[in-house]
PDB file of N, CA and C in Angstrom:
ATOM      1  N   UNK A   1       7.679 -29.403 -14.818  1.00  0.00           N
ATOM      2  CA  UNK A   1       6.658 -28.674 -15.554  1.00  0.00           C
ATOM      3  C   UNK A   1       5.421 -28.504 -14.674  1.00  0.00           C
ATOM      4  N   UNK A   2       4.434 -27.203 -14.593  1.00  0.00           N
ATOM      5  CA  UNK A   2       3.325 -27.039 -14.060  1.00  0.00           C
ATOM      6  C   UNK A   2       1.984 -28.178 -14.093  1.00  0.00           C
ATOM      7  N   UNK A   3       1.596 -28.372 -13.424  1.00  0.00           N
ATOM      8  CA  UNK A   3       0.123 -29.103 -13.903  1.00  0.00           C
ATOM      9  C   UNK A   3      -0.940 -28.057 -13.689  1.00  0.00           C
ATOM     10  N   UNK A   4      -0.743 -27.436 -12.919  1.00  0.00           N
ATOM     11  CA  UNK A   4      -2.161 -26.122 -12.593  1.00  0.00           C
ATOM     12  C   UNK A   4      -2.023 -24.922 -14.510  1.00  0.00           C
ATOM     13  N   UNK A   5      -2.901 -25.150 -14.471  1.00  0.00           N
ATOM     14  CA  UNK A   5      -3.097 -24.195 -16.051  1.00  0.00           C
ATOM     15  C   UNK A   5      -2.719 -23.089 -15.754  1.00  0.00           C
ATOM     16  N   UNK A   6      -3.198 -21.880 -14.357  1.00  0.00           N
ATOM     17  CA  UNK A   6      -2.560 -20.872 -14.305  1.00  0.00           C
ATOM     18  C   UNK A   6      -1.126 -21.362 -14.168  1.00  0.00           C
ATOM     19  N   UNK A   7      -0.703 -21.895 -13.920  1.00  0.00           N
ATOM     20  CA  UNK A   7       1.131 -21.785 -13.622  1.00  0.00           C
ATOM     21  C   UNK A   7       1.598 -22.426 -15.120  1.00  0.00           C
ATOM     22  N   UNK A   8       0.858 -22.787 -16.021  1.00  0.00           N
ATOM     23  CA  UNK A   8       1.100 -22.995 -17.140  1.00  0.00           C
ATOM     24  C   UNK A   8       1.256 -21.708 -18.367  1.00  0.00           C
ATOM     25  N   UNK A   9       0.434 -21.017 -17.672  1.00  0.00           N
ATOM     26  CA  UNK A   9       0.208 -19.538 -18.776  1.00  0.00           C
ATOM     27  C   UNK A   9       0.814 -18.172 -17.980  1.00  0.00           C
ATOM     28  N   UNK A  10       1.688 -18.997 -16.843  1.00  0.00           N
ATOM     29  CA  UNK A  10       2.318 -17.553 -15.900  1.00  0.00           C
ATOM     30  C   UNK A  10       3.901 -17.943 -16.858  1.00  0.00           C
ATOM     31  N   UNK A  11       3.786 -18.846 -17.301  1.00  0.00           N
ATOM     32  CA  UNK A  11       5.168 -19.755 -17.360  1.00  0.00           C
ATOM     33  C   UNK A  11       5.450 -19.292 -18.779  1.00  0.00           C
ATOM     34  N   UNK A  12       4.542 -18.772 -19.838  1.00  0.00           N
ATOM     35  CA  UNK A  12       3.948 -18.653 -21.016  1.00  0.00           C
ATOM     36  C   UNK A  12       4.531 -17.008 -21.251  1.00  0.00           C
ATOM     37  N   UNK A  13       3.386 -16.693 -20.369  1.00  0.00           N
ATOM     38  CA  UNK A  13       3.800 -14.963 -20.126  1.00  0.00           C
ATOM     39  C   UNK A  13       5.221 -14.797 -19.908  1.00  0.00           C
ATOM     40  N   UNK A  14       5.651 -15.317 -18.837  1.00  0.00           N
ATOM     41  CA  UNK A  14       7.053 -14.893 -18.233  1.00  0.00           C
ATOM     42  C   UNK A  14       8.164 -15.169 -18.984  1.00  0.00           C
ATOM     43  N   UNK A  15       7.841 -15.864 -20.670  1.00  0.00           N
ATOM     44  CA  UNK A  15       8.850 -16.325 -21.329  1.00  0.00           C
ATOM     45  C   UNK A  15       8.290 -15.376 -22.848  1.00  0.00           C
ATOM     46  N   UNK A  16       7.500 -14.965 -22.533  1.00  0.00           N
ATOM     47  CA  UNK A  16       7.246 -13.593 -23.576  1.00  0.00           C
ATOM     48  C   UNK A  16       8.036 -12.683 -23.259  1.00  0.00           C
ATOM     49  N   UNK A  17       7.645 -12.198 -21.928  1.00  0.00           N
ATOM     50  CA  UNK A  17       8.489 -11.319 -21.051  1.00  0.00           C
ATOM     51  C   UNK A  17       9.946 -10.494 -21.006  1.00  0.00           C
ATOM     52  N   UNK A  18      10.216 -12.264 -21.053  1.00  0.00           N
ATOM     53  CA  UNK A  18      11.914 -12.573 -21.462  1.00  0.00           C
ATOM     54  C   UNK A  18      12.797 -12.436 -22.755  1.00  0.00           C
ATOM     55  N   UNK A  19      11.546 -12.416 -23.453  1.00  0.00           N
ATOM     56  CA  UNK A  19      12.389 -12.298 -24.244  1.00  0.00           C
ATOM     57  C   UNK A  19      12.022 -10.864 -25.092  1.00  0.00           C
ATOM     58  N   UNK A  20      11.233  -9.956 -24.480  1.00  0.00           N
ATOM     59  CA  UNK A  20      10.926  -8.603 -24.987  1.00  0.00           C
ATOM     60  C   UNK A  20      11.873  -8.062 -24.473  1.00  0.00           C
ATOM     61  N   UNK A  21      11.983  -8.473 -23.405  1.00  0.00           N
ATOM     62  CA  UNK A  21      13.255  -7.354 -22.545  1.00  0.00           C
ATOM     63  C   UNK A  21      14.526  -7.834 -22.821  1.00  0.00           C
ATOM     64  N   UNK A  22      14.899  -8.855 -23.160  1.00  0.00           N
ATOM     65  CA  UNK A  22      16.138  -9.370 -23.837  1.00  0.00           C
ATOM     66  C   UNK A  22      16.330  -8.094 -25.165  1.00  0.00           C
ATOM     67  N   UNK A  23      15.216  -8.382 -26.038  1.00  0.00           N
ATOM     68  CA  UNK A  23      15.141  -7.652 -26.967  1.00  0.00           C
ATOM     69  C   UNK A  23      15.821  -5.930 -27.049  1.00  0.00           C
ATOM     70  N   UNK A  24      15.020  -5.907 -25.949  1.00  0.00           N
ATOM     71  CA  UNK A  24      15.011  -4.087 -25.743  1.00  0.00           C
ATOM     72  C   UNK A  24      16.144  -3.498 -25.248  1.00  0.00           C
ATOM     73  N   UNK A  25      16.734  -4.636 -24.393  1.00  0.00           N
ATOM     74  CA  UNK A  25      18.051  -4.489 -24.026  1.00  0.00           C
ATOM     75  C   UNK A  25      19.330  -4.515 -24.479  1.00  0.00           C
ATOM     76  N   UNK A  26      18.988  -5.473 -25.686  1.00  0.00           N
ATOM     77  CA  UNK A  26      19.896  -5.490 -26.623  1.00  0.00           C
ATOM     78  C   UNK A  26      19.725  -3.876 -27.728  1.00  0.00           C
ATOM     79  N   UNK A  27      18.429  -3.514 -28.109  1.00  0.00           N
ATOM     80  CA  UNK A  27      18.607  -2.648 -28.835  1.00  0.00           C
ATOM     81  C   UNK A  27      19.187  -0.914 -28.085  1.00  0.00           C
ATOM     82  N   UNK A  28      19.224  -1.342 -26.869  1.00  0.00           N
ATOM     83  CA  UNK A  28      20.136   0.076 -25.604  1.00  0.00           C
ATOM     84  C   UNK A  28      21.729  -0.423 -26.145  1.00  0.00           C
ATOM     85  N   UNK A  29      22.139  -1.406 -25.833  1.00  0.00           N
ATOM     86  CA  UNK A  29      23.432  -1.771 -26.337  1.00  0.00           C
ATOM     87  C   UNK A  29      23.949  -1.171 -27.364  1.00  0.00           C
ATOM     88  N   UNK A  30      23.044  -1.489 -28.337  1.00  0.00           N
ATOM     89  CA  UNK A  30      23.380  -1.045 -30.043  1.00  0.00           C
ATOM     90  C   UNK A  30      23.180   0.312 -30.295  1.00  0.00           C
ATOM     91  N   UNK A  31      22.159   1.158 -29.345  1.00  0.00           N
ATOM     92  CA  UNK A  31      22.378   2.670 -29.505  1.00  0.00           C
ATOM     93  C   UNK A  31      23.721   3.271 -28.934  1.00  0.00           C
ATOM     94  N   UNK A  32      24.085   2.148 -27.952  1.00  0.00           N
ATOM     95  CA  UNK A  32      25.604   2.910 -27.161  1.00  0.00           C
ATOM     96  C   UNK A  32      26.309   2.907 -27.806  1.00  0.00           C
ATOM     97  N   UNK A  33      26.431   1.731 -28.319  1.00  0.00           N
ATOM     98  CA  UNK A  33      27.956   1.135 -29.356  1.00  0.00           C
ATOM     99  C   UNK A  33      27.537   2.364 -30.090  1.00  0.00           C
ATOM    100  N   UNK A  34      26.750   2.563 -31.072  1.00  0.00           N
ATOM    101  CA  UNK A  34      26.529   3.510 -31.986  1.00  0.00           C
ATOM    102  C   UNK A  34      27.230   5.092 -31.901  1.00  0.00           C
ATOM    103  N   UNK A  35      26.951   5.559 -30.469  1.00  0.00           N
ATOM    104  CA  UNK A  35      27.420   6.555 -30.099  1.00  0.00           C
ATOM    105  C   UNK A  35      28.911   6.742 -29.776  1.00  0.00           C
ATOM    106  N   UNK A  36      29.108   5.778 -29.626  1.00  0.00           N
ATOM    107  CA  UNK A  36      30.744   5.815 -29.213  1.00  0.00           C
ATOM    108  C   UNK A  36      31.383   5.467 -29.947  1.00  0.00           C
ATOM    109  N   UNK A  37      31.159   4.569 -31.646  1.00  0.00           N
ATOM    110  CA  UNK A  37      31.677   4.540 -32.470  1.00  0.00           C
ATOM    111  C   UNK A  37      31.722   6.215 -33.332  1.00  0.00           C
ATOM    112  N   UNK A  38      30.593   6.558 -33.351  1.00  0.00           N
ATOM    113  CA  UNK A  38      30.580   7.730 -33.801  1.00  0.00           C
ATOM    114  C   UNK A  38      31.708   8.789 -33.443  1.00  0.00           C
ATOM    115  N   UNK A  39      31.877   8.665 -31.673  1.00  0.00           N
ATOM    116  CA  UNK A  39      32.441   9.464 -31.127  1.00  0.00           C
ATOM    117  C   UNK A  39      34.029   9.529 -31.103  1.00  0.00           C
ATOM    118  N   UNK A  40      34.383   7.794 -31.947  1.00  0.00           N
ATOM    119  CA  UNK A  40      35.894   7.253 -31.681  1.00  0.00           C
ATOM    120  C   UNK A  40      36.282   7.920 -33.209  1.00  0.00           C
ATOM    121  N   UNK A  41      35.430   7.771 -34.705  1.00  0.00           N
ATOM    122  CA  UNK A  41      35.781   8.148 -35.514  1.00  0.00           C
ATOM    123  C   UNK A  41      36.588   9.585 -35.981  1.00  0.00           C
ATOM    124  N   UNK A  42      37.266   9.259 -36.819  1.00  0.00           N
ATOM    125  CA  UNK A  42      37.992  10.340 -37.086  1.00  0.00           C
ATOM    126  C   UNK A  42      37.572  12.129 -37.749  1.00  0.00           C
ATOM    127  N   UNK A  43      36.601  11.607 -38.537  1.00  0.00           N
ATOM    128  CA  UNK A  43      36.087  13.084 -38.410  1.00  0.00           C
ATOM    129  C   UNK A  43      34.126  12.903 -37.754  1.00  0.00           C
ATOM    130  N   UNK A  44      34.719  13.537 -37.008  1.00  0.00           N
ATOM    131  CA  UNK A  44      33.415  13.860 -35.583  1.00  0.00           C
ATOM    132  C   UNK A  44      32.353  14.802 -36.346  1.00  0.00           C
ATOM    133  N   UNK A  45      31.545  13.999 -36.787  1.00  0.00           N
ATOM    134  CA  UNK A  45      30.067  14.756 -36.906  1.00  0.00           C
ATOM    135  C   UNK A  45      29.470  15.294 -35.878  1.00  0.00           C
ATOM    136  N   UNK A  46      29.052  16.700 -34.755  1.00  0.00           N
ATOM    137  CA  UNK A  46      28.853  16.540 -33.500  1.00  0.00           C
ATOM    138  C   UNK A  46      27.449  16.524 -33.491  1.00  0.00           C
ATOM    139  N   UNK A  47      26.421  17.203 -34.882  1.00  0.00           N
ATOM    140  CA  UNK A  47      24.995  16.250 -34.955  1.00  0.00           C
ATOM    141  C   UNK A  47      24.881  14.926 -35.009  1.00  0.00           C
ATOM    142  N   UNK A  48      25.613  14.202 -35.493  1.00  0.00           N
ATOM    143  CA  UNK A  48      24.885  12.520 -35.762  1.00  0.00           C
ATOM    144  C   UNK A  48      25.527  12.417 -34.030  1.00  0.00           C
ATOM    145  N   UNK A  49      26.283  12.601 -33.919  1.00  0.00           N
ATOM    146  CA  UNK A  49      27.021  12.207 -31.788  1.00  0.00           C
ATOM    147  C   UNK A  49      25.127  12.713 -31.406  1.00  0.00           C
ATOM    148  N   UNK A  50      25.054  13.937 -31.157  1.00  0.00           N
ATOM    149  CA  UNK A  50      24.482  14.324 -30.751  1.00  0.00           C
ATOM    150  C   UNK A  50      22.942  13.770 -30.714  1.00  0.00           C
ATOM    151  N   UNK A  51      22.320  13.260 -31.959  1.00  0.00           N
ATOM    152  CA  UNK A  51      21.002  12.521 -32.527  1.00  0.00           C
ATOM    153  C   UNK A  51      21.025  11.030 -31.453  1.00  0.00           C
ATOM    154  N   UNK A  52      22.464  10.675 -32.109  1.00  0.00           N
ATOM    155  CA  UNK A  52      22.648   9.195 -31.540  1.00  0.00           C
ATOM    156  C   UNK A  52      22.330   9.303 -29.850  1.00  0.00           C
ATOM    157  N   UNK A  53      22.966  10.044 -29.627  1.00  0.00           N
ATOM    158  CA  UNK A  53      23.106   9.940 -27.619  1.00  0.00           C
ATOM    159  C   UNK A  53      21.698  10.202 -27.543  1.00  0.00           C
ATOM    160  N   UNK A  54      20.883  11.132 -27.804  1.00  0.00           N
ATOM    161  CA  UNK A  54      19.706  11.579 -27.415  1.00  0.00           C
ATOM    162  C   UNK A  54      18.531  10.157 -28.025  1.00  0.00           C
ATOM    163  N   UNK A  55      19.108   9.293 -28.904  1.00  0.00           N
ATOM    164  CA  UNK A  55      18.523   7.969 -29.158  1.00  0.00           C
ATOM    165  C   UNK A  55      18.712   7.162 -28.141  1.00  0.00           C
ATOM    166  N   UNK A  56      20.031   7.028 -27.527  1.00  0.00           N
ATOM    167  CA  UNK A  56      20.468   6.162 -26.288  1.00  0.00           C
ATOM    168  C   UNK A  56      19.681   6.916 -25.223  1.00  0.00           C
ATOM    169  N   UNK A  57      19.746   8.038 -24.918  1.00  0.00           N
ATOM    170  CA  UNK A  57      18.497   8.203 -23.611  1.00  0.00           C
ATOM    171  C   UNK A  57      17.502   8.012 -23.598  1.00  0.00           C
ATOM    172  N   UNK A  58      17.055   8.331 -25.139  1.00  0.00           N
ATOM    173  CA  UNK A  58      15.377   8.085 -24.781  1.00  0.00           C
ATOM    174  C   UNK A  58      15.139   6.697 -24.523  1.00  0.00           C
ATOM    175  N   UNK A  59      15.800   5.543 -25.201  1.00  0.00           N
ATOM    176  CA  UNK A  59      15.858   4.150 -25.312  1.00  0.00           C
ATOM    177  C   UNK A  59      16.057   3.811 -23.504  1.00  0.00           C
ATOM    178  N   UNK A  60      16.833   4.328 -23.406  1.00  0.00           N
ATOM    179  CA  UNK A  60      16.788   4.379 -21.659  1.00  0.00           C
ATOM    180  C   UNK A  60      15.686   4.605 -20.974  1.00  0.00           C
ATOM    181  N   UNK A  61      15.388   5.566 -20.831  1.00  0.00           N
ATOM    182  CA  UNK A  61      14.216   5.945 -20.182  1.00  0.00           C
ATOM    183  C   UNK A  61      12.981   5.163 -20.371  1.00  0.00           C
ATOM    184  N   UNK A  62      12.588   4.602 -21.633  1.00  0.00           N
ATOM    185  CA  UNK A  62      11.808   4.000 -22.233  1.00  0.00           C
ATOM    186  C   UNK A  62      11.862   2.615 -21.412  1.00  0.00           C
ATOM    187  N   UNK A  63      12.957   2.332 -21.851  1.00  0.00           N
ATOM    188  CA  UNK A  63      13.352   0.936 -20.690  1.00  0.00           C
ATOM    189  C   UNK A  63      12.545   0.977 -19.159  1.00  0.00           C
ATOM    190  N   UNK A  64      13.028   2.311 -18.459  1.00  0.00           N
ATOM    191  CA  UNK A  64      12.294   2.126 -16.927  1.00  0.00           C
ATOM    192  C   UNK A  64      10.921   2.686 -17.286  1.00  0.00           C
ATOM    193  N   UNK A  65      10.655   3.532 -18.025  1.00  0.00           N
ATOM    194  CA  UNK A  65       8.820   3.286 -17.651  1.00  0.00           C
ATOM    195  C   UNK A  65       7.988   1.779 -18.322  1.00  0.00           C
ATOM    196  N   UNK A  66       8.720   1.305 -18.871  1.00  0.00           N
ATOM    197  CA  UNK A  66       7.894   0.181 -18.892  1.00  0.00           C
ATOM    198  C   UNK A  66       8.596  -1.162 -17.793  1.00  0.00           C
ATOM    199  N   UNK A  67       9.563  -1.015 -17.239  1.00  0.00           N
ATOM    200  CA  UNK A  67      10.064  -1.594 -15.902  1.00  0.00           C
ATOM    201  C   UNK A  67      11.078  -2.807 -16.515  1.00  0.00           C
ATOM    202  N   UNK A  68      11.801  -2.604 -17.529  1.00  0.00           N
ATOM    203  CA  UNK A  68      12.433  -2.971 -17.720  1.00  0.00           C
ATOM    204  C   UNK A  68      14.136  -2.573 -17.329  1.00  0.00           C
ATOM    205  N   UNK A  69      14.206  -2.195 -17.047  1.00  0.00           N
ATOM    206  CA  UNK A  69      15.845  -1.103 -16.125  1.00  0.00           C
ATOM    207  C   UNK A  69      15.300  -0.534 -15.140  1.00  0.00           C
ATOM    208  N   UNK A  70      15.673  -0.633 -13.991  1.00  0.00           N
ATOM    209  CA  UNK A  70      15.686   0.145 -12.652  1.00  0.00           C
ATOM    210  C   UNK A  70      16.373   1.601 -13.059  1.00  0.00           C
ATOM    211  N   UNK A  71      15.350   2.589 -12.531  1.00  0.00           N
ATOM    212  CA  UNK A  71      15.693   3.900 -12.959  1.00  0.00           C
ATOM    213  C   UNK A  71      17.084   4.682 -12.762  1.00  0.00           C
ATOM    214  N   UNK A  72      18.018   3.848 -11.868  1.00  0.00           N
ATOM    215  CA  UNK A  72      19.301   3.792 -11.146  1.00  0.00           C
ATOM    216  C   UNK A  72      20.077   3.060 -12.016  1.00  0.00           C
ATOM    217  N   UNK A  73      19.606   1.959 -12.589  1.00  0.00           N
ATOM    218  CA  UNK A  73      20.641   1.698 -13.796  1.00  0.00           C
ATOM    219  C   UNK A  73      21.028   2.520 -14.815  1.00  0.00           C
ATOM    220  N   UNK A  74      19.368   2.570 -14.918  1.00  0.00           N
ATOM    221  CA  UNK A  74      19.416   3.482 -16.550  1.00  0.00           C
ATOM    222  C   UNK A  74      20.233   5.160 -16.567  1.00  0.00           C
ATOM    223  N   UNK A  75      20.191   5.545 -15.047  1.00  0.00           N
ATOM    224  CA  UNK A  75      20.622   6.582 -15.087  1.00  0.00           C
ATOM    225  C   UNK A  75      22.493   6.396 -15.493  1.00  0.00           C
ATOM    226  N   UNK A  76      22.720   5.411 -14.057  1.00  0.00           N
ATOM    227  CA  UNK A  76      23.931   5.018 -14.735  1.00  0.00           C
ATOM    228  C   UNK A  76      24.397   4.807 -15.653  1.00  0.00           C
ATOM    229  N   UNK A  77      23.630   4.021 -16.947  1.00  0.00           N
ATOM    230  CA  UNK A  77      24.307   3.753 -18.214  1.00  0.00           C
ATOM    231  C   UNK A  77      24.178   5.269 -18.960  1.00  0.00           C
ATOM    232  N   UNK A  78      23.414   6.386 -18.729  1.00  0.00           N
ATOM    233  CA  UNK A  78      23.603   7.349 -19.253  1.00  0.00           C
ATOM    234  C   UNK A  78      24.482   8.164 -18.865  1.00  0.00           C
ATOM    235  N   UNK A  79      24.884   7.991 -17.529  1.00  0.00           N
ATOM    236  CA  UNK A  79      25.988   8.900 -17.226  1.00  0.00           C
ATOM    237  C   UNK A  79      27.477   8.664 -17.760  1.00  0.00           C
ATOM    238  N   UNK A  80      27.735   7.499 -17.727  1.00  0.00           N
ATOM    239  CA  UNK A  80      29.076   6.998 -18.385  1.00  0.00           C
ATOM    240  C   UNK A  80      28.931   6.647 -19.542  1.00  0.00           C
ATOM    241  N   UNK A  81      28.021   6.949 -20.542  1.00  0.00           N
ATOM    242  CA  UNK A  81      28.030   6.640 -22.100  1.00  0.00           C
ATOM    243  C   UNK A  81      28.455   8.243 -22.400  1.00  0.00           C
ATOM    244  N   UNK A  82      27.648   9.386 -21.469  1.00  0.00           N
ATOM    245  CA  UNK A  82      27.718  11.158 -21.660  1.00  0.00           C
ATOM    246  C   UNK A  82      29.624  11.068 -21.140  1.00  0.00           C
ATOM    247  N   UNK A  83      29.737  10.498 -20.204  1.00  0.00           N
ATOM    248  CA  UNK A  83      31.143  10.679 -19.508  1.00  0.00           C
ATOM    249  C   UNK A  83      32.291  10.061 -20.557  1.00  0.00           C
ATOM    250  N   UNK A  84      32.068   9.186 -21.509  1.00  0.00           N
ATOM    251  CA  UNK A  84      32.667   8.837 -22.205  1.00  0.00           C
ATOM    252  C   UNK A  84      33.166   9.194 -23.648  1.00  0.00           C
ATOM    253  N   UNK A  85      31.757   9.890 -23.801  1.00  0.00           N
ATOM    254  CA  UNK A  85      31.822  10.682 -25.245  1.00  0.00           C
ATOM    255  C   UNK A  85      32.312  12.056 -24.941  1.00  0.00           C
ATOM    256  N   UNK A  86      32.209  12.918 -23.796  1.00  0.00           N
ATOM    257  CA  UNK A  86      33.059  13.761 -23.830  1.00  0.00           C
ATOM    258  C   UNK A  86      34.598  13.766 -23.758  1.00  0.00           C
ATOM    259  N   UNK A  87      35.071  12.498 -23.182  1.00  0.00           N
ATOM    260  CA  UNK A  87      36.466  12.148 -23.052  1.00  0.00           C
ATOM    261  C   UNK A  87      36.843  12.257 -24.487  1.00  0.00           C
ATOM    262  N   UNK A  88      36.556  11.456 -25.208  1.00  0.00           N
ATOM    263  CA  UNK A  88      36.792  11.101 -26.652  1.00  0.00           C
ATOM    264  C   UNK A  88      36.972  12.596 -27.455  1.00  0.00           C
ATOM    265  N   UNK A  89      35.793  13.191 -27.087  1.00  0.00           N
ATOM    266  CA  UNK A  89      35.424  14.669 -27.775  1.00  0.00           C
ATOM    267  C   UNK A  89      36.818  15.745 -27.424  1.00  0.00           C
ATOM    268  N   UNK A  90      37.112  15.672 -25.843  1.00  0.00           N
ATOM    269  CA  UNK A  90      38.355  16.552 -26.002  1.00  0.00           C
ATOM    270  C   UNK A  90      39.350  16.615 -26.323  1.00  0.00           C
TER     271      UNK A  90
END
């Protein structure tokens, strides 16, 4: 454990931190699943697909401007969530 007070309240912060972005990361997860359940179901709404995915990007993007996903991830998880729902779709 720290004895210096700043390394006490870096230690404080960095476990706020942790667990916002835990948070946020989990709620990107739950927009994907969302979309691809949508997309596996049997009769295909292509607005709610469509609402949902555009929820999963923005949730993305959102992620790297506040520096939570490297803009290279996030791109990645959007490309193969789009690459996946069109598979399904044809």
């Amino acid at each position: 454990m720290a004895n210096i007070k700043s390394a006490k309240k870096r230690i404080l912060t960095a476990q706020r931190n942790f667990e916002r972005n835990v948070a946020f990361k989990s709620s990107i997860k739950t927009a994907v699943k969302k979309v691809l359940v949508l997309a596996q179901a049997k009769d295909k709404n292509q607005d709610a697909i469509n609402a949902a995915l555009s929820n999963a990007y923005k949730l993305c993007d959102k992620a790297v401007s506040k520096g939570i996903l490297h803009k290279n991830t996030a791109s990645r998880k959007k490309s193969r969530l789009t690459k996946a729902v069109n598979k399904l779709l044809a």
